[in-house]
C-alpha atoms as a PDB file:
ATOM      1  CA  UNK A   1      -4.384 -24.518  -3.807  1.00  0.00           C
ATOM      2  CA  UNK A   2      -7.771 -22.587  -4.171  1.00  0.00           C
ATOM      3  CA  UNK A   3      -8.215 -19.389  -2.789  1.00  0.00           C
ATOM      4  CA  UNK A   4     -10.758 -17.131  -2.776  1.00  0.00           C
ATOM      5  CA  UNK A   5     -10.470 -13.011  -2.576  1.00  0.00           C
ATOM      6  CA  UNK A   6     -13.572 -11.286  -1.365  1.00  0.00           C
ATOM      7  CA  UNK A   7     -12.738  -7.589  -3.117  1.00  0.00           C
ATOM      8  CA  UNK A   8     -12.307  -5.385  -0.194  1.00  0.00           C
ATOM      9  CA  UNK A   9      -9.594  -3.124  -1.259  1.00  0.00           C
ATOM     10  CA  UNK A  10     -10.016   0.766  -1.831  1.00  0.00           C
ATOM     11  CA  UNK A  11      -7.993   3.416  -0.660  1.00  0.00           C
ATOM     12  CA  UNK A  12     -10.853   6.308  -1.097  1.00  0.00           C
ATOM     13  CA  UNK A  13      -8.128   8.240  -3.172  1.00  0.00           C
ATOM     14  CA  UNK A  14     -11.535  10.677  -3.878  1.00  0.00           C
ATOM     15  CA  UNK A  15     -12.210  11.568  -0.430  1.00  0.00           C
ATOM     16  CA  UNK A  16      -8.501  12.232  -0.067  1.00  0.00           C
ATOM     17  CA  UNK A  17      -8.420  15.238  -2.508  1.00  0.00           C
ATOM     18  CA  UNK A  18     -12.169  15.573  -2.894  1.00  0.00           C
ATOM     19  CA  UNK A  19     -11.908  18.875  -1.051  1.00  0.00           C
ATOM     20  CA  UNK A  20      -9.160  20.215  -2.523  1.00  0.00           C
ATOM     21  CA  UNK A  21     -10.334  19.789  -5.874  1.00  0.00           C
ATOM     22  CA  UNK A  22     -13.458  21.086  -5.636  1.00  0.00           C
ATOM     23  CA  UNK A  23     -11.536  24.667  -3.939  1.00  0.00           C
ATOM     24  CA  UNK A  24      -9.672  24.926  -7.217  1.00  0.00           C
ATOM     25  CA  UNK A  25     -12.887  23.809  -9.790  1.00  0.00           C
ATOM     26  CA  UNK A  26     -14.881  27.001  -7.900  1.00  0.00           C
ATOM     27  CA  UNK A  27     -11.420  28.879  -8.241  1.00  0.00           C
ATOM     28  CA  UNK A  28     -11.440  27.820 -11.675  1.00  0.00           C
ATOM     29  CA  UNK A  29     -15.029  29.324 -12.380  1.00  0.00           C
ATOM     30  CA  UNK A  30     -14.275  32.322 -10.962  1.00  0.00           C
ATOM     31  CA  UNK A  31     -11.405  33.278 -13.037  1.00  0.00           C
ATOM     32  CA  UNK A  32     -11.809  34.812 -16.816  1.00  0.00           C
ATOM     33  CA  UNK A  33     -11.183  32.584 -19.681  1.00  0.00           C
ATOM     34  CA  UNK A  34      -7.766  32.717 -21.294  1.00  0.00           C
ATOM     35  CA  UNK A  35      -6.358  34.464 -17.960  1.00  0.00           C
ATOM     36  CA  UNK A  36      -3.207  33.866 -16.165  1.00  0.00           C
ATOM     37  CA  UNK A  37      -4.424  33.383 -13.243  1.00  0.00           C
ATOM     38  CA  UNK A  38      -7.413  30.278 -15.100  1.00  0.00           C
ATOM     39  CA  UNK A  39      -4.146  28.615 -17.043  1.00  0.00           C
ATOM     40  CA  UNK A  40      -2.530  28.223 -13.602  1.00  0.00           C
ATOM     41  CA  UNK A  41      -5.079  27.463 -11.729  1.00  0.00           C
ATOM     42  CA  UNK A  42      -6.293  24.433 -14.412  1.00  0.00           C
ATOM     43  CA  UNK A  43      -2.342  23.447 -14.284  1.00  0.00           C
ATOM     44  CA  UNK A  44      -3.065  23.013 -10.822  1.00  0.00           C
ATOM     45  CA  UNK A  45      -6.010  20.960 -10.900  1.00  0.00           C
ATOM     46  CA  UNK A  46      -4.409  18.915 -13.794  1.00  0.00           C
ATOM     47  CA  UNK A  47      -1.653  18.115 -12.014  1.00  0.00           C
ATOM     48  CA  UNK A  48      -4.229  16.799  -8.915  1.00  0.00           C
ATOM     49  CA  UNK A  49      -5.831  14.817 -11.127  1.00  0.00           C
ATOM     50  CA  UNK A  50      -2.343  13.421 -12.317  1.00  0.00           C
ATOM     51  CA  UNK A  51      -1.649  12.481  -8.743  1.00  0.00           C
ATOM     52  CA  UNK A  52      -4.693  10.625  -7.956  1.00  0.00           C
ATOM     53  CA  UNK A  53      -4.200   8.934 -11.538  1.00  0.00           C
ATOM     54  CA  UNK A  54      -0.898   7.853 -10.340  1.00  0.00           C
ATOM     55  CA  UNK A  55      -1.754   6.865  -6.863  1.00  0.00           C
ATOM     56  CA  UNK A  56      -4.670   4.554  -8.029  1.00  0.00           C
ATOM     57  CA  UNK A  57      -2.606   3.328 -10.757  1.00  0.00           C
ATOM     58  CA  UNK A  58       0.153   2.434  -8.127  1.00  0.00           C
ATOM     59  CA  UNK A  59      -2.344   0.652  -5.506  1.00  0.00           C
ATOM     60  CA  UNK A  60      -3.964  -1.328  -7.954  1.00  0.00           C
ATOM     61  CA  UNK A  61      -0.745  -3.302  -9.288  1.00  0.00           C
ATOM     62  CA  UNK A  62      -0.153  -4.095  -5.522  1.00  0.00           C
ATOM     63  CA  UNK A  63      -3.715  -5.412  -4.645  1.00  0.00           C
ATOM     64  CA  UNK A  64      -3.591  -7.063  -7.722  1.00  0.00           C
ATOM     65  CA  UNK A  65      -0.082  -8.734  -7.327  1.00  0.00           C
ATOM     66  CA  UNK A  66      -1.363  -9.501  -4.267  1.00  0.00           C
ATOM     67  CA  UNK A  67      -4.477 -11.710  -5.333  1.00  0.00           C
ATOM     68  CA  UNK A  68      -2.447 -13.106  -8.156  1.00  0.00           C
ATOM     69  CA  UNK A  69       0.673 -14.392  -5.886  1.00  0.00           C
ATOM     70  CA  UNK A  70      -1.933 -15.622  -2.976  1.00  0.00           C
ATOM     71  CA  UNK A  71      -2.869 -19.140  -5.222  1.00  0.00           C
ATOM     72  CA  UNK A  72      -2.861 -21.249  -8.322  1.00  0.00           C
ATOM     73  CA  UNK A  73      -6.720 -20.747  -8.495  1.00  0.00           C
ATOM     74  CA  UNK A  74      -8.258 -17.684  -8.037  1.00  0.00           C
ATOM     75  CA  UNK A  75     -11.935 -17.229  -7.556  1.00  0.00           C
ATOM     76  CA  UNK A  76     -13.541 -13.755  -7.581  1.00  0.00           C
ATOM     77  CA  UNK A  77     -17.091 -12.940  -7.085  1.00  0.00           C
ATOM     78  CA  UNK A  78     -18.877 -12.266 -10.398  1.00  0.00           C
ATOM     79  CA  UNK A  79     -19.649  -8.586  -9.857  1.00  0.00           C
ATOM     80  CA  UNK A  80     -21.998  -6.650 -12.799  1.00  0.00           C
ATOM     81  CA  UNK A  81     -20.565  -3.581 -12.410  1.00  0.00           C
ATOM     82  CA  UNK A  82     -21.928  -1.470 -14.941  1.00  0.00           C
ATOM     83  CA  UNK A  83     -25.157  -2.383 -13.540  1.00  0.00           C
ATOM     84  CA  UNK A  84     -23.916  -1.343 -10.182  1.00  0.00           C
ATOM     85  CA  UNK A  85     -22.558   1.785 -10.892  1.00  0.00           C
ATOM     86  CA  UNK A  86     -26.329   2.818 -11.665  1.00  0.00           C
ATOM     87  CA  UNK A  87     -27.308   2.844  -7.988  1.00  0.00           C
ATOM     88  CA  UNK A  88     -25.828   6.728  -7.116  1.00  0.00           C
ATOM     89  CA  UNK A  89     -24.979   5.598  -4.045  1.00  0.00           C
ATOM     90  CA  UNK A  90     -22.369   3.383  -5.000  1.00  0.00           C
ATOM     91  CA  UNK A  91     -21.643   4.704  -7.824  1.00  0.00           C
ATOM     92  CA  UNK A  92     -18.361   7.119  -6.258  1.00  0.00           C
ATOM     93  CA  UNK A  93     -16.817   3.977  -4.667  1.00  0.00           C
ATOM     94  CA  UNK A  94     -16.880   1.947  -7.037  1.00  0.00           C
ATOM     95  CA  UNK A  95     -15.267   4.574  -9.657  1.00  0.00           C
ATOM     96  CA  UNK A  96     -12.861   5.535  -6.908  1.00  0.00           C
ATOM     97  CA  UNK A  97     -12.007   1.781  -6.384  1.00  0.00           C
ATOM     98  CA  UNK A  98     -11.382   1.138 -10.361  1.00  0.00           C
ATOM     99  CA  UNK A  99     -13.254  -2.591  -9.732  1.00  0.00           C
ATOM    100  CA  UNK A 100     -13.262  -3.005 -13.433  1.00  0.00           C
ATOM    101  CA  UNK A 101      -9.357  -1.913 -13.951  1.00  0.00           C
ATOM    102  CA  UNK A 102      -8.397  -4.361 -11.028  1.00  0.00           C
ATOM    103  CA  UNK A 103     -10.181  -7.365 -12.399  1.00  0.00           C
ATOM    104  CA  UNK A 104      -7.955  -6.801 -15.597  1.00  0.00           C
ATOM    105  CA  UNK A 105      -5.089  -6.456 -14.109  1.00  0.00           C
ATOM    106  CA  UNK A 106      -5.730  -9.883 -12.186  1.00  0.00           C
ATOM    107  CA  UNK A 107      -7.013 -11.471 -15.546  1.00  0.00           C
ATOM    108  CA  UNK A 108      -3.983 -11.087 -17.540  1.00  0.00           C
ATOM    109  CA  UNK A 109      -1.580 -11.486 -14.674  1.00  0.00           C
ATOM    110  CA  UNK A 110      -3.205 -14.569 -13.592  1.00  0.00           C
ATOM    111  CA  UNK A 111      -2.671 -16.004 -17.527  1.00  0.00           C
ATOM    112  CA  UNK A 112       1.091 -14.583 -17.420  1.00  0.00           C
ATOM    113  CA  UNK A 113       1.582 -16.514 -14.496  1.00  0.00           C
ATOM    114  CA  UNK A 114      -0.031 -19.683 -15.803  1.00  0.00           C
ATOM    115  CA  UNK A 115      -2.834 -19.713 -13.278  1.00  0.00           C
ATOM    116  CA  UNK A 116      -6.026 -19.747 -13.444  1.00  0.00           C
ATOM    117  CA  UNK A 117      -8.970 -17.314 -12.231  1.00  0.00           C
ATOM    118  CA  UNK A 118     -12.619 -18.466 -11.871  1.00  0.00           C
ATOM    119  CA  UNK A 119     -15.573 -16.100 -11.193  1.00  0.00           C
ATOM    120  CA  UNK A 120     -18.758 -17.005  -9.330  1.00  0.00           C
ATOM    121  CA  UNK A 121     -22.075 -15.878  -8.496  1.00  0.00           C
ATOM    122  CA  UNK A 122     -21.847 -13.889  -5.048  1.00  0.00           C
ATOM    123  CA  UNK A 123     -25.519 -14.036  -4.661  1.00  0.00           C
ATOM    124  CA  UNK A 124     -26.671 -14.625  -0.976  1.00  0.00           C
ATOM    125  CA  UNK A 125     -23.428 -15.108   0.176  1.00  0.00           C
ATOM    126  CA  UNK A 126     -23.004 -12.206   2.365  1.00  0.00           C
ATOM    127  CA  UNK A 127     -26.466 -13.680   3.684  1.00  0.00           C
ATOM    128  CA  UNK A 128     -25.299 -17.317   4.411  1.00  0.00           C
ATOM    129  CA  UNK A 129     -23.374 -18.442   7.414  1.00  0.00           C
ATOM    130  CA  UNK A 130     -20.284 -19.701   6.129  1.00  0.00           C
ATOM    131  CA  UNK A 131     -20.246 -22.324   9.420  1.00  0.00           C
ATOM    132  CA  UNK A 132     -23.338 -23.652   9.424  1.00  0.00           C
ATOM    133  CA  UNK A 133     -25.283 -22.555   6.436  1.00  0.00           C
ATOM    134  CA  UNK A 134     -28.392 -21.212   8.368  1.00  0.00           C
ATOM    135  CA  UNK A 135     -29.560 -17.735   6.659  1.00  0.00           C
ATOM    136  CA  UNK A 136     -28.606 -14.432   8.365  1.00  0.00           C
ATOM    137  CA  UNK A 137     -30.828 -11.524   7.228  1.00  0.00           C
ATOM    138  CA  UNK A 138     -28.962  -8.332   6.960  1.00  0.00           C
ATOM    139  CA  UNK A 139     -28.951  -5.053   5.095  1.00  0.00           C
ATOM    140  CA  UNK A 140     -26.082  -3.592   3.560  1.00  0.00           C
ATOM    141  CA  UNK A 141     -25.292  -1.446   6.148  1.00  0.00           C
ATOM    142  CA  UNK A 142     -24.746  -4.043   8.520  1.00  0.00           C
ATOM    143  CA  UNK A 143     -20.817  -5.279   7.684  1.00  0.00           C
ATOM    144  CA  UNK A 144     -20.342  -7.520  10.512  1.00  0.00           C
ATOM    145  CA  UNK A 145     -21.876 -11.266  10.461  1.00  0.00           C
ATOM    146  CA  UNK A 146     -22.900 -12.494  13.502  1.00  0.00           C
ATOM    147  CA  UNK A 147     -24.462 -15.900  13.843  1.00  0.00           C
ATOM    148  CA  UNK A 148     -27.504 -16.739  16.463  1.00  0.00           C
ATOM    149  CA  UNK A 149     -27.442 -20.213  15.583  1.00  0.00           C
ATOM    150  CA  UNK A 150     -23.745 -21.326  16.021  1.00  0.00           C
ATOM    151  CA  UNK A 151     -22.294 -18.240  17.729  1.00  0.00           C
ATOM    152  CA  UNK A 152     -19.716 -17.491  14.330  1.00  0.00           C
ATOM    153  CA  UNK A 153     -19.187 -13.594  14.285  1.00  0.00           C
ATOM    154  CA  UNK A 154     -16.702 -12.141  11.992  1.00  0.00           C
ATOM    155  CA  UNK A 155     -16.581  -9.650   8.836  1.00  0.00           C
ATOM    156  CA  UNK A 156     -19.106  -9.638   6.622  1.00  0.00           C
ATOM    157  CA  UNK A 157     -17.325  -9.583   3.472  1.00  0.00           C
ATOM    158  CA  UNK A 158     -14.889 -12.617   4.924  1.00  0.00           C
ATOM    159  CA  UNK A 159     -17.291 -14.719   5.503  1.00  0.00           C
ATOM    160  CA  UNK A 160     -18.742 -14.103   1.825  1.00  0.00           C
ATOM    161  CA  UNK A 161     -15.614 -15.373   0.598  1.00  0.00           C
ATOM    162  CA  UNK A 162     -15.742 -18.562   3.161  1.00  0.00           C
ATOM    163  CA  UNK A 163     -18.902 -18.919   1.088  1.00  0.00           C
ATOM    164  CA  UNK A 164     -17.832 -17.837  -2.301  1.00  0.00           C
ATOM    165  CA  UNK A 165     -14.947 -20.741  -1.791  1.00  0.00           C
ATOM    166  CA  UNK A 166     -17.210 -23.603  -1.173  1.00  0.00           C
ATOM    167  CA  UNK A 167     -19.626 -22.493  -3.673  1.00  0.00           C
ATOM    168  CA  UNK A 168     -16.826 -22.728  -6.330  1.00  0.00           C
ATOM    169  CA  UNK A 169     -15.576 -26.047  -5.059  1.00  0.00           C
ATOM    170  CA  UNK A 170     -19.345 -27.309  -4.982  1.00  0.00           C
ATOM    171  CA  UNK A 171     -20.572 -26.584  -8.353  1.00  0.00           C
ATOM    172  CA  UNK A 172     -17.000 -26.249 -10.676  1.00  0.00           C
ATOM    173  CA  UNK A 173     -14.159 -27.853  -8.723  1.00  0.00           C
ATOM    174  CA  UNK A 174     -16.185 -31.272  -7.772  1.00  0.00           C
ATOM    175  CA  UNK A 175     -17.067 -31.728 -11.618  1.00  0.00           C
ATOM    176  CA  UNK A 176     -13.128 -31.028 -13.147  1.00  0.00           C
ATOM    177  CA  UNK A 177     -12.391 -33.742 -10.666  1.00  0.00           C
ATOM    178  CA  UNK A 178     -14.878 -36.254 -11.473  1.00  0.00           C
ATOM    179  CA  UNK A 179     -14.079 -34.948 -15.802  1.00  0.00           C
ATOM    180  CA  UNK A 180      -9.956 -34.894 -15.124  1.00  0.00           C
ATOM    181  CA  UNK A 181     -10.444 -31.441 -16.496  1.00  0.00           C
ATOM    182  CA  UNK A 182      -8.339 -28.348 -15.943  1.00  0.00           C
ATOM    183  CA  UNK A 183     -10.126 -25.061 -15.002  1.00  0.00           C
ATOM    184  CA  UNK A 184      -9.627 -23.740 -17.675  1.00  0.00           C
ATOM    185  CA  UNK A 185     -11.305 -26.331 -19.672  1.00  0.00           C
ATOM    186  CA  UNK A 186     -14.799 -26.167 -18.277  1.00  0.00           C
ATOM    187  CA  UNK A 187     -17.198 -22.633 -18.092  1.00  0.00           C
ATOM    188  CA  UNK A 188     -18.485 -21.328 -14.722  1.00  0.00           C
ATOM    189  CA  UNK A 189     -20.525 -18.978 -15.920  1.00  0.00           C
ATOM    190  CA  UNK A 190     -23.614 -20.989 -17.403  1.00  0.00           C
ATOM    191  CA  UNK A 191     -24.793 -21.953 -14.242  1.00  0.00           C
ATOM    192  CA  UNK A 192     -25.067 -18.193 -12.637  1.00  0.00           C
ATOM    193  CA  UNK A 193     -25.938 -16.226 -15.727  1.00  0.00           C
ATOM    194  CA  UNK A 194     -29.287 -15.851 -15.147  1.00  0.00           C
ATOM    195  CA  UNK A 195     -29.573 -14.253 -11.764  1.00  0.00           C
ATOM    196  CA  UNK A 196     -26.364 -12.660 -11.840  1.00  0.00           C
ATOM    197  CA  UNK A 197     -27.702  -8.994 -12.330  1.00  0.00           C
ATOM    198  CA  UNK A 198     -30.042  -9.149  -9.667  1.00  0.00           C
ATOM    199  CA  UNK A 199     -28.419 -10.912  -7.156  1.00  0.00           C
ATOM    200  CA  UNK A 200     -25.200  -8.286  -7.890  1.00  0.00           C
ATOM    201  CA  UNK A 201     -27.386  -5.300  -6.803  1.00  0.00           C
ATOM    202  CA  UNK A 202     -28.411  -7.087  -3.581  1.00  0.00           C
ATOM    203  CA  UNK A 203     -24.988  -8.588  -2.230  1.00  0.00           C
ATOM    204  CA  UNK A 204     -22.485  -5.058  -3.087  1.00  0.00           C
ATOM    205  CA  UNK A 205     -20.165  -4.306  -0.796  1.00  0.00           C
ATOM    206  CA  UNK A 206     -20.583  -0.944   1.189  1.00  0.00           C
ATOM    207  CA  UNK A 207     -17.057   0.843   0.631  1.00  0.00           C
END
């Protein structure tokens, strides 16, 4: 079975405690150094941090146990993230989210599990109508994809996955068939690499 996972998940543990953390960092500034009152006050915001730490620790394992136990192939889009994390305004979600830290966790849970995971160019496929193929300009902005030519309308970053599916089965599965190869056994990356930064910039998701 191949399935694809469009990466969707984040449970904005930032926004969560944003506000309370930034009370106790201008409490923090406020107070003299080597006080009582700055020692329990950076306990505090230790023990915040802790929490979110924690929390983010906790929701990974499930999403990730999640992708891993959903199929025998896994196919994620091939996300440059360090590049991403450049843009400032994606830069917070993307942290928050822990993309990298997840796509570890699926990597080595995926080999524990004798599976296999595949990654593949997401480029245009937010822009592509996973139905009919015709092209459907939209901005980032715009998270719903709504078809004019054969009336599809559903989430944007589903029907990237639709796309990221057949993309995989086009241009890897089709040739381990035709080779008797296991995924493993053949590299999906050589025919991506060069417009993967680009293309990663263009097609992130808005969290």
């Amino acid at each position: 079975m191949i399935r694809t996972y469009q990466y969707g998940f984040n449970p904005k543990l930032i926004n969560r405690y944003e506000k309370g953390i930034k009370t106790l960092q201008k409490q923090l500034s406020r107070t003299k150094k080597h006080s009582y009152n700055r020692n329990k006050i950076r306990k505090k915001l230790a023990k915040k941090h802790r929490k979110i730490a924690n929390a983010r620790k906790d929701n990974l394992h499930k999403a990730s146990n999640e992708i891993v136990n959903s199929g025998d192939i896994i196919v994620l889009d091939d996300l440059n993230i360090k590049g991403m994390v450049q843009n400032h305004n994606l830069a917070k979600s993307i942290n928050d989210g822990s993309w990298s830290k997840l796509i570890d966790m699926c990597t080595y849970k995926v080999a524990n599990a004798g599976k296999y995971i595949e990654f593949v160019n997401p480029g245009g496929t937010s822009q592509i109508c996973s139905s009919c193929g015709v092209v459907v300009k939209k901005d980032l902005s715009v998270r719903i994809h709504s078809c004019n030519n054969c009336g599809l309308v559903m989430d944007r970053d589903l029907n990237a996955a639709l796309n990221i599916r057949e993309k995989y089965i086009r241009d890897v599965w089709n040739s381990l068939i035709k080779e008797n190869k296991k995924p493993a056994e053949i590299s999906t990356t050589a025919y991506h690499k060069d417009v993967q930064v680009e293309s990663m910039k263009q097609e992130a998701p808005m969290l």
